[in-house]
PDB file of N, CA and C in Angstrom:
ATOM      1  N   UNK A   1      62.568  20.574-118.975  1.00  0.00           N
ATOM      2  CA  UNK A   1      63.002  21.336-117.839  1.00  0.00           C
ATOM      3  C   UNK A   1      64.279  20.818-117.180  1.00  0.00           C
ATOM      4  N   UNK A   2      65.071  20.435-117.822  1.00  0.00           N
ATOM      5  CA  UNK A   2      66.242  19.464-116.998  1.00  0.00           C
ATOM      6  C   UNK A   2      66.868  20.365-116.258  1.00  0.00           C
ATOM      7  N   UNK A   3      67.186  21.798-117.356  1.00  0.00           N
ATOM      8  CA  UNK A   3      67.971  22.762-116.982  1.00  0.00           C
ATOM      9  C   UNK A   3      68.003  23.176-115.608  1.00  0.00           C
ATOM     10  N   UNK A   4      66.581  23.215-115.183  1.00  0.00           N
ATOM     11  CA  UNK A   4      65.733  23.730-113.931  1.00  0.00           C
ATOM     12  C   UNK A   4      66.573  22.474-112.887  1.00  0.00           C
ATOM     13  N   UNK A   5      66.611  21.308-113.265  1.00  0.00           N
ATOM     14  CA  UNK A   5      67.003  20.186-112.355  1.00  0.00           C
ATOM     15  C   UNK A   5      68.388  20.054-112.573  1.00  0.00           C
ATOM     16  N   UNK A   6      69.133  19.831-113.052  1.00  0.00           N
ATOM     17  CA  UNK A   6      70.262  19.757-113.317  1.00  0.00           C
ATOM     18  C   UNK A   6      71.197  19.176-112.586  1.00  0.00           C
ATOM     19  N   UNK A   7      70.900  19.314-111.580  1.00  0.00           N
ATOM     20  CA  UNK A   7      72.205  18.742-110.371  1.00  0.00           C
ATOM     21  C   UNK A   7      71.128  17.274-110.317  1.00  0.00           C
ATOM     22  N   UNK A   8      69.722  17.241-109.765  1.00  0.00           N
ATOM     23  CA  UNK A   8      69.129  15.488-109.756  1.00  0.00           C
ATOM     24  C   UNK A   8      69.443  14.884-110.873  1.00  0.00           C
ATOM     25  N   UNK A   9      69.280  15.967-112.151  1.00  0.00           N
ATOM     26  CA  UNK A   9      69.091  14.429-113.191  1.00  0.00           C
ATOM     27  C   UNK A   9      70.135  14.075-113.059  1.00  0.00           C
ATOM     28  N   UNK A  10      71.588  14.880-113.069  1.00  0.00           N
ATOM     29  CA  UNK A  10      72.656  14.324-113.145  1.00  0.00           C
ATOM     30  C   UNK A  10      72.632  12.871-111.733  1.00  0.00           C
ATOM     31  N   UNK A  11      72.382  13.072-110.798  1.00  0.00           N
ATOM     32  CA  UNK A  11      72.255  12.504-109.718  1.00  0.00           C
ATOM     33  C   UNK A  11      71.389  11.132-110.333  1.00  0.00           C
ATOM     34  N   UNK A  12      70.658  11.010-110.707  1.00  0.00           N
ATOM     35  CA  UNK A  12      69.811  10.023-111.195  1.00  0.00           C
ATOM     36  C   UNK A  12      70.267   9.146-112.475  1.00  0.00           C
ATOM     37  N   UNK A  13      71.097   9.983-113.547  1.00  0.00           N
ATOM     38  CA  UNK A  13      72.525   9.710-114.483  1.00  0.00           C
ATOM     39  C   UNK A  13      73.104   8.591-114.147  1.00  0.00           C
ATOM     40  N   UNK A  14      73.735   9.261-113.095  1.00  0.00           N
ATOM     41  CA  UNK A  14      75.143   8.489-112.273  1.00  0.00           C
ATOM     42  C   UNK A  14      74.223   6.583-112.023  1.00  0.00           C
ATOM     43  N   UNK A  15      73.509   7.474-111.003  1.00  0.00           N
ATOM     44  CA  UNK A  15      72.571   5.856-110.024  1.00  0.00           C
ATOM     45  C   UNK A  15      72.382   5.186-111.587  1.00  0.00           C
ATOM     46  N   UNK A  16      71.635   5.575-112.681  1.00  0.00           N
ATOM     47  CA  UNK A  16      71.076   4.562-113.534  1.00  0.00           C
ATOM     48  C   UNK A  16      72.753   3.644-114.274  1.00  0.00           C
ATOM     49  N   UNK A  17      73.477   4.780-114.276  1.00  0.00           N
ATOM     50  CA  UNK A  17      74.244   4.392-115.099  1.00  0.00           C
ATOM     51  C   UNK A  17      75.676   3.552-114.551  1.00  0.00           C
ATOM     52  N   UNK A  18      75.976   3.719-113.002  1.00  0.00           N
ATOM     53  CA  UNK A  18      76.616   2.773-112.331  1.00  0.00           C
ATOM     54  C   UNK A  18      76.158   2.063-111.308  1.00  0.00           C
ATOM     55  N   UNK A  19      74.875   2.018-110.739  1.00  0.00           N
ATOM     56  CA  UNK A  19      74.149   1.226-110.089  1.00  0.00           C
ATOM     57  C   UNK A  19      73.142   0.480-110.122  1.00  0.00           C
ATOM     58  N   UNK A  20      72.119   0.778-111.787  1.00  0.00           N
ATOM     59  CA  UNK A  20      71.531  -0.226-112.172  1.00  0.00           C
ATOM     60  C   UNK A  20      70.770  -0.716-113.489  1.00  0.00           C
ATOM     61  N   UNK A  21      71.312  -0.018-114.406  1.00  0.00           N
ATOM     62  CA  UNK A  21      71.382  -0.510-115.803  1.00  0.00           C
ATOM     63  C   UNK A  21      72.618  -1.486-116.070  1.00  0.00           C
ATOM     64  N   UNK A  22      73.554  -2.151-115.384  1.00  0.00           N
ATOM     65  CA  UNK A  22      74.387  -3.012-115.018  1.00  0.00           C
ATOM     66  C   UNK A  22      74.251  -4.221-114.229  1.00  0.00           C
ATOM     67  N   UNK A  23      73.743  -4.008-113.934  1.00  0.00           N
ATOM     68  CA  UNK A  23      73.092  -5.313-112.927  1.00  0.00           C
ATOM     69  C   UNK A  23      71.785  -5.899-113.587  1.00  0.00           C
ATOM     70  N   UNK A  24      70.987  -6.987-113.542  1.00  0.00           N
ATOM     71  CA  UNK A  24      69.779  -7.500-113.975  1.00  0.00           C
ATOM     72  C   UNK A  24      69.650  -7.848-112.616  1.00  0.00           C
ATOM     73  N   UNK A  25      68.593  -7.422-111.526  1.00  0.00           N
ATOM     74  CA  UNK A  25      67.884  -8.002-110.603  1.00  0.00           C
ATOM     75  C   UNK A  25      66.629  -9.182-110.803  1.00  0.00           C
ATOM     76  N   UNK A  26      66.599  -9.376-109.980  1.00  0.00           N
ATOM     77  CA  UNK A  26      65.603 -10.928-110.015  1.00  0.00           C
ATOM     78  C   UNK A  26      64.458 -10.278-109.273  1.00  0.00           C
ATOM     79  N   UNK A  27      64.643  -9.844-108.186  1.00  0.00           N
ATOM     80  CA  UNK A  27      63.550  -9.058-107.281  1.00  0.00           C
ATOM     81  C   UNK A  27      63.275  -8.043-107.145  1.00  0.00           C
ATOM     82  N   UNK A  28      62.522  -7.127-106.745  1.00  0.00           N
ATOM     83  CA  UNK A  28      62.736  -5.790-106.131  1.00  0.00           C
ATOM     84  C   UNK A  28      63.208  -5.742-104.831  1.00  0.00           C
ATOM     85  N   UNK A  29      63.427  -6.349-103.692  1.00  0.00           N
ATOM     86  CA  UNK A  29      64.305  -6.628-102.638  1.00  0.00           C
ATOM     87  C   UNK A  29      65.786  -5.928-103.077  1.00  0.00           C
ATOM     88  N   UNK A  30      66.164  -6.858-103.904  1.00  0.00           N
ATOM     89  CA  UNK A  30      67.517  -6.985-104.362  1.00  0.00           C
ATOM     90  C   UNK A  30      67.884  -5.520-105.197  1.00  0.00           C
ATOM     91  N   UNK A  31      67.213  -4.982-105.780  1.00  0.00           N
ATOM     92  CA  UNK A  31      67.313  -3.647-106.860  1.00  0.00           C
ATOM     93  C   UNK A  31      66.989  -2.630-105.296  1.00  0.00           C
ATOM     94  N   UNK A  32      66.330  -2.772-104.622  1.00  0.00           N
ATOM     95  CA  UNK A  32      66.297  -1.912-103.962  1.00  0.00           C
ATOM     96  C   UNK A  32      67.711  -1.338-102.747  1.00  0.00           C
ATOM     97  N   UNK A  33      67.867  -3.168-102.435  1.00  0.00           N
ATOM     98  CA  UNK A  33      69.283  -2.945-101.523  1.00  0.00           C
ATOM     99  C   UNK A  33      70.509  -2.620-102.566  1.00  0.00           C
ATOM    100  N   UNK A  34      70.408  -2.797-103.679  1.00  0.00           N
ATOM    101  CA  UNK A  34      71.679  -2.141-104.141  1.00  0.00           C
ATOM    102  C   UNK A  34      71.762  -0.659-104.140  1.00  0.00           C
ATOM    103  N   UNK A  35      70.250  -0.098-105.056  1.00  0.00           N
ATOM    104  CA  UNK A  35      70.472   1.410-104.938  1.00  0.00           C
ATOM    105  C   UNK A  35      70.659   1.663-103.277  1.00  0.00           C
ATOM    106  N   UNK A  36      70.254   1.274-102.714  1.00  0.00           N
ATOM    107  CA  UNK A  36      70.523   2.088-101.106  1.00  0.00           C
ATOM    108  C   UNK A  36      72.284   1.987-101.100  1.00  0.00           C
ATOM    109  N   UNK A  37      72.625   1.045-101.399  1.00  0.00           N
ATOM    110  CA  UNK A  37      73.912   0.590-101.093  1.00  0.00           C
ATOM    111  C   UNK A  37      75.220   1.851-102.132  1.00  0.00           C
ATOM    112  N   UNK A  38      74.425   2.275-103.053  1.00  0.00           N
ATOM    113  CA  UNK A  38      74.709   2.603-104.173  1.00  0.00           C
ATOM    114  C   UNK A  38      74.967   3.909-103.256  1.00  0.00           C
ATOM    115  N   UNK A  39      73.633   4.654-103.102  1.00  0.00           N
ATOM    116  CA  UNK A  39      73.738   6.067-102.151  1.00  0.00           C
ATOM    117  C   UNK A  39      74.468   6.070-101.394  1.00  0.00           C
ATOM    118  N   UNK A  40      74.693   5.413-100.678  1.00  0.00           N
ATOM    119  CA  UNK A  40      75.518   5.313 -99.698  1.00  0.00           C
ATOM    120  C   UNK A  40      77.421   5.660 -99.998  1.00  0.00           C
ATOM    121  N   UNK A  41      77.393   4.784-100.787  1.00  0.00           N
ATOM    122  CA  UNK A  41      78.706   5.133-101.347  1.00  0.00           C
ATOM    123  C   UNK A  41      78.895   6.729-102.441  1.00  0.00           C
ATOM    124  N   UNK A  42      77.972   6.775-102.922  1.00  0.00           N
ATOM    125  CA  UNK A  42      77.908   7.615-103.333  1.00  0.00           C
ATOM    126  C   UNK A  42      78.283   9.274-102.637  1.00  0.00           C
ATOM    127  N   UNK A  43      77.363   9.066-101.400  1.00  0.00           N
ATOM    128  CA  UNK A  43      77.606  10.369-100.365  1.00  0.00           C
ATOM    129  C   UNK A  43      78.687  10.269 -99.865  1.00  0.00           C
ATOM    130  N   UNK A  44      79.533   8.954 -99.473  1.00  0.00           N
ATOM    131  CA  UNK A  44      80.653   8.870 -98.533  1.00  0.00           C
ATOM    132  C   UNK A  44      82.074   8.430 -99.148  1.00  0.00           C
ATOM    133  N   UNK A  45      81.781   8.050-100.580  1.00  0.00           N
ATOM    134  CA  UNK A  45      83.087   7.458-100.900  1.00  0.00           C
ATOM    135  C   UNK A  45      83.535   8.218-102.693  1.00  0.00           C
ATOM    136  N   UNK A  46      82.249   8.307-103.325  1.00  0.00           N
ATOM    137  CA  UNK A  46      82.703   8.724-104.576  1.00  0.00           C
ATOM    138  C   UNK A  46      82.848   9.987-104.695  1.00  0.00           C
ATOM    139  N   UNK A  47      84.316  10.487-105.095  1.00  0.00           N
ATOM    140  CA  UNK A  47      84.572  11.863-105.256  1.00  0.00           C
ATOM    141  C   UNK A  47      83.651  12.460-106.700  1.00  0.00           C
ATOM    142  N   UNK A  48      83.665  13.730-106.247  1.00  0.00           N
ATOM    143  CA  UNK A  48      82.389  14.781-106.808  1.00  0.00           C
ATOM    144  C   UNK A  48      83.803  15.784-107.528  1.00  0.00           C
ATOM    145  N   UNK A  49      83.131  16.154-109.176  1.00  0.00           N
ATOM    146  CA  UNK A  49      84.408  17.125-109.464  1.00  0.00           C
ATOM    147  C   UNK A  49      83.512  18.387-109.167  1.00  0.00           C
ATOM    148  N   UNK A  50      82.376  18.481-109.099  1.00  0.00           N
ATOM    149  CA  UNK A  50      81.893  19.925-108.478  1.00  0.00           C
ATOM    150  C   UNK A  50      82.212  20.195-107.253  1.00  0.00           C
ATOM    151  N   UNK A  51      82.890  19.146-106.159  1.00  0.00           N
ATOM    152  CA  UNK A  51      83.454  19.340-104.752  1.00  0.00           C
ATOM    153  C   UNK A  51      84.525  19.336-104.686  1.00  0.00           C
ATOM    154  N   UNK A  52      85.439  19.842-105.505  1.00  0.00           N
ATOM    155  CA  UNK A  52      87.149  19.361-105.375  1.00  0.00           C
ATOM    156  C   UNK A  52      87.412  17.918-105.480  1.00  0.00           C
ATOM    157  N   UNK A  53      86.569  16.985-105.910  1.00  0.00           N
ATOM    158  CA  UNK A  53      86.951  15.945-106.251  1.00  0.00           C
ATOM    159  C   UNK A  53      87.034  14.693-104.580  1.00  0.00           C
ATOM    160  N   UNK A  54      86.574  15.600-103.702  1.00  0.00           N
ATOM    161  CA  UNK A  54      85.976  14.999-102.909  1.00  0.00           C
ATOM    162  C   UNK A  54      84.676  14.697-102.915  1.00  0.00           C
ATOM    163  N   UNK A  55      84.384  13.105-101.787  1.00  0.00           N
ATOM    164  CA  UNK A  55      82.564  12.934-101.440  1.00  0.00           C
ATOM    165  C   UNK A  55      82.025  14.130-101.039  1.00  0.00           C
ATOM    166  N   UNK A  56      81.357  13.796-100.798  1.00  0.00           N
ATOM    167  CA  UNK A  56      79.896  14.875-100.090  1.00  0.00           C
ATOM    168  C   UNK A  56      80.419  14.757 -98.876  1.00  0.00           C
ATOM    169  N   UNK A  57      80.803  13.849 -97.884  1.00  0.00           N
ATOM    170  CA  UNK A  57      81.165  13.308 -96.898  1.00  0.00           C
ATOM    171  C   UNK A  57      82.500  13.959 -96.514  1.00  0.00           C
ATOM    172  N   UNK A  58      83.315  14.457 -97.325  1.00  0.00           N
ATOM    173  CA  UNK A  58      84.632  14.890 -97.214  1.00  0.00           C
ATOM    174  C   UNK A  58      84.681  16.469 -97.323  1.00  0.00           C
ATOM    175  N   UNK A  59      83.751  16.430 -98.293  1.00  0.00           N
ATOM    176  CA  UNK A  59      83.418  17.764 -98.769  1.00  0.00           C
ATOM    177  C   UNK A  59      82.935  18.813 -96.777  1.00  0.00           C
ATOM    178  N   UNK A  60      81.640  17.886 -96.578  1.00  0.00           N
ATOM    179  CA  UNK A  60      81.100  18.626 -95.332  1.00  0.00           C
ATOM    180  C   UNK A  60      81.646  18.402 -94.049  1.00  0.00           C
ATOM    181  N   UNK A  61      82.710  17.628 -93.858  1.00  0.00           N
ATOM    182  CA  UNK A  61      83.454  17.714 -92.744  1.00  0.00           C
ATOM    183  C   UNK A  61      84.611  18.759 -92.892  1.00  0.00           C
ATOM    184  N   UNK A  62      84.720  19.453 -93.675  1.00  0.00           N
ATOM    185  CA  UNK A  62      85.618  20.461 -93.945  1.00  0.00           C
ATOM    186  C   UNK A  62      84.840  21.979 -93.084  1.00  0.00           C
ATOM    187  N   UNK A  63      83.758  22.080 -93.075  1.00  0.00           N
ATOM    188  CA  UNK A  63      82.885  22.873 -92.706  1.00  0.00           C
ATOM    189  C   UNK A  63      81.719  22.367 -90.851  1.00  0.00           C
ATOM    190  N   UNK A  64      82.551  21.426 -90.840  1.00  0.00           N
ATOM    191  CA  UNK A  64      81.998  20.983 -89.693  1.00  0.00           C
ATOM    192  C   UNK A  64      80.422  20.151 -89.437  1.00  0.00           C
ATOM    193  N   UNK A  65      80.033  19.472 -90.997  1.00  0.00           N
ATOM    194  CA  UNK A  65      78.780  19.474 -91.414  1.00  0.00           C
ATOM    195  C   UNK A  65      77.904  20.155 -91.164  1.00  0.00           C
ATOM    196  N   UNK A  66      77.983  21.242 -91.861  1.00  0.00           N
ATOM    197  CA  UNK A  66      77.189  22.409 -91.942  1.00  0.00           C
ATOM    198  C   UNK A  66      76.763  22.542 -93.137  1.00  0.00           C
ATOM    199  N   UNK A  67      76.889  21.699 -94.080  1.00  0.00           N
ATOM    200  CA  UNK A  67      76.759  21.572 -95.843  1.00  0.00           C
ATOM    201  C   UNK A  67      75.069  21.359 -95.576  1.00  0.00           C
ATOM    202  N   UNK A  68      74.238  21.708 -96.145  1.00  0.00           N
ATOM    203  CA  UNK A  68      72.733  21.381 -96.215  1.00  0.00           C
ATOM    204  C   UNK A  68      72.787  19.992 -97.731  1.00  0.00           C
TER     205      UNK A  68
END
C-alpha cells in the first residue's frame, strides 16, 4: 500500500536515510534526541522540491500559516 502513503514513506525515507542509518547510537536517549532534532530541521530548514524548494516553514509563512 505505499502508493496509498506516499508522501510518509517518503517522509520516513528521508529520517532513515539522513538521520539514522548513519549514526550508530549507544542509547535510546540519544537516537531519540537526534530524530527530534532531525524533524525539526527538517520542517524549518530543509528545502522540499514538492514546495518550490522551500521548508515547510517557508513554504507556510507565504500563506500566513495557514498550511495544515
Amino acid at each position: 500500500m505505499p502508493q496509498r502513503n506516499g508522501l510518509i514513506e517518503r517522509f520516513f525515507r528521508s529520517l532513515k536515510e539522513e538521520g539514522i542509518w548513519m549514526t550508530n547510537f549507544k542509547t535510546f536517549a540519544q537516537a531519540q534526541e537526534a530524530i527530534e532534532t532531525w524533524v525539526e530541521f527538517y520542517n524549518t530548514e530543509r528545502p522540499h522540491q514538492a514546495l518550490g524548494y522551500k521548508s515547510p516553514a517557508e513554504y507556510g509563512a507565504q500563506f500566513g500559516g495557514l498550511v495544515a
